[in-house]
Protein backbone atom coordinates (compact mmCIF):
# COMPACT_ATOMS: atom_id res chain seq x y z
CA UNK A 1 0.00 0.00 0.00
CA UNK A 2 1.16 3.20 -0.63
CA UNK A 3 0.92 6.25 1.28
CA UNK A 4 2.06 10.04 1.55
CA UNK A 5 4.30 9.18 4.08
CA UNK A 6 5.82 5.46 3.06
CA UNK A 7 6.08 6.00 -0.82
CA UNK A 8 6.75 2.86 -2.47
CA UNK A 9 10.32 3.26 -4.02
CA UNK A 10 10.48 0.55 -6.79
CA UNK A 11 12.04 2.94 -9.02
CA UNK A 12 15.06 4.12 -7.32
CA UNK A 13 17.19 6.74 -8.87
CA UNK A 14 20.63 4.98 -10.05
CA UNK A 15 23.89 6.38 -11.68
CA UNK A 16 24.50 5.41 -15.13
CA UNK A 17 28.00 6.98 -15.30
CA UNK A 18 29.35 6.76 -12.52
CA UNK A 19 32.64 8.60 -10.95
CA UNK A 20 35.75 7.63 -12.63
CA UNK A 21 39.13 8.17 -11.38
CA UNK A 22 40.13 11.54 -13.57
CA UNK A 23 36.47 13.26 -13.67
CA UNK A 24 36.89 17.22 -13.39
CA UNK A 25 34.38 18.56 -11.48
CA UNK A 26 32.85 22.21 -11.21
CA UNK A 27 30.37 23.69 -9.15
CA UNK A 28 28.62 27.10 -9.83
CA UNK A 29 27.98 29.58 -7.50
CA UNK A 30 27.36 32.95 -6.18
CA UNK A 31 25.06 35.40 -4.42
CA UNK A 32 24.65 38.05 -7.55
CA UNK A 33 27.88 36.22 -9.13
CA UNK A 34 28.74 32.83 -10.75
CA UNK A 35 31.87 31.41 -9.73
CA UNK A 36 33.11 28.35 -11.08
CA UNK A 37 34.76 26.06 -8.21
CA UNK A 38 36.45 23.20 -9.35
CA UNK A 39 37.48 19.38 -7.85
CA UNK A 40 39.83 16.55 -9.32
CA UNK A 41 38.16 12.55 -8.28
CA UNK A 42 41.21 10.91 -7.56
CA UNK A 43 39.46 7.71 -5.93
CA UNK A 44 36.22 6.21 -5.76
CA UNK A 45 34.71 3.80 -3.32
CA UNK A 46 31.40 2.74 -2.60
CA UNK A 47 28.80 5.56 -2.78
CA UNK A 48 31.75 7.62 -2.07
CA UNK A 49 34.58 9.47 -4.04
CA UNK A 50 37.96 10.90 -2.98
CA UNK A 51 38.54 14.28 -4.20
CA UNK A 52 40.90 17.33 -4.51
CA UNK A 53 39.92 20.82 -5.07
CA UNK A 54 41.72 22.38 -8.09
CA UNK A 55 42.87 25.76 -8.63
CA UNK A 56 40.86 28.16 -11.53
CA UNK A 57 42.59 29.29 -14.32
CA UNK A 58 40.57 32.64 -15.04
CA UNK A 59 41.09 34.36 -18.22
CA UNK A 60 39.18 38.25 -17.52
CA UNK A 61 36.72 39.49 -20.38
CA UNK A 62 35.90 42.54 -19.02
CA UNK A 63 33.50 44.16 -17.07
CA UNK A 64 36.54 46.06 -14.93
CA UNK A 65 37.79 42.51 -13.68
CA UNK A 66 33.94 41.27 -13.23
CA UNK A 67 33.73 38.88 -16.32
CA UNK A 68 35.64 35.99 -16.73
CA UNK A 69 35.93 32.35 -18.36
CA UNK A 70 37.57 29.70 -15.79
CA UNK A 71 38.80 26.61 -16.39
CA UNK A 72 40.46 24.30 -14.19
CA UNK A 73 44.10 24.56 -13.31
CA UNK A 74 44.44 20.35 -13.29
CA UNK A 75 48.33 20.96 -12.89
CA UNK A 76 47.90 22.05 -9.11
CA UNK A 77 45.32 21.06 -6.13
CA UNK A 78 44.31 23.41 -3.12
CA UNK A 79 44.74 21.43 -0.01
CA UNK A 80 44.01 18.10 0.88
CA UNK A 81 42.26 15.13 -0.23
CA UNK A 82 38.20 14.88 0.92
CA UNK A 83 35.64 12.00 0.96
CA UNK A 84 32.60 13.22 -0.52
CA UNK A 85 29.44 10.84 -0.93
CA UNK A 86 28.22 11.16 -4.66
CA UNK A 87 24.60 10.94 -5.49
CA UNK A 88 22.82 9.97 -9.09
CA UNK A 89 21.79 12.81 -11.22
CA UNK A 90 20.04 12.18 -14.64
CA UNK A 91 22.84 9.57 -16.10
CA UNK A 92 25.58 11.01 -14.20
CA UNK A 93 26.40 11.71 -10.67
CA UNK A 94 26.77 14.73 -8.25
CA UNK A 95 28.84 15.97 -5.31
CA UNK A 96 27.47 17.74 -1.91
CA UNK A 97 30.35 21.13 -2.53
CA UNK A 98 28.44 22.95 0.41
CA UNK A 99 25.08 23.46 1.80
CA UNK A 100 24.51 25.71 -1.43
CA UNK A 101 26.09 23.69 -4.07
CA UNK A 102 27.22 20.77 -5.87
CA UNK A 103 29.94 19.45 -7.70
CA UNK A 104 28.70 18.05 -11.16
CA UNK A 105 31.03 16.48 -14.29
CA UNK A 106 32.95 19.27 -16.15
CA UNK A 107 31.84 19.40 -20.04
CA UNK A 108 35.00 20.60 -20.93
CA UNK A 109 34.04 24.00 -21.61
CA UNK A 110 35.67 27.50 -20.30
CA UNK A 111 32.81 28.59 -18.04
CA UNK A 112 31.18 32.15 -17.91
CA UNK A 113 31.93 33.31 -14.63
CA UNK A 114 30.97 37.21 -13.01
CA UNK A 115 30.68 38.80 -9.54
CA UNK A 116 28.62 42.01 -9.79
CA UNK A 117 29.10 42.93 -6.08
């Protein structure tokens, strides 16, 4: 029987493509900005992955240093390495970055990036 509070769950989300050692990561964010952060999985277990945060590589547009493509600087990682539990999301995964954000697979693009404040 199902209910409003016991839904039946037959249908459970699952991850398709799941995290590979190597995925770049990027999370957008920004209160009246987007601001690309950006994470390196270097190990996966479980429902879990190991990651480390990489530095941007911003290239400025304009806007007096308030536009901006970023890319990940894949060279380099800022600080050390965190266990992160990953979660499905369409036919990939995603990654709990902070109460406001997630970490989601990197297309490869440069992403458009400002901070109006």
């Amino acid at each position: 029987m199902n209910s409003i509070f016991s839904p039946d769950m037959q249908n459970k989300p699952t991850v398709v493509y799941g995290p590979q050692v190597g995925d770049i990561l990027v999370s957008i964010s920004g209160y009246e900005a987007s601001i690309a952060s950006w994470a390196k999985v270097v190990g996966v277990t479980g429902k879990s992955v190991k990651i480390v945060r990489l530095p941007a590589d911003n290239k400025y547009t304009g806007g007096g240093g308030m536009e901006w493509t970023s890319t990940p600087a894949t060279d380099r990682i800022k600080g050390d390495t965190e266990t992160k539990r990953f979660t499905p999301d369409g036919n990939s995964y995603r990654v709990k970055y902070a109460s406001y954000a997630s970490y989601y697979v990197w297309n490869g693009k440069p992403i458009s990036c400002y901070n109006y404040h």
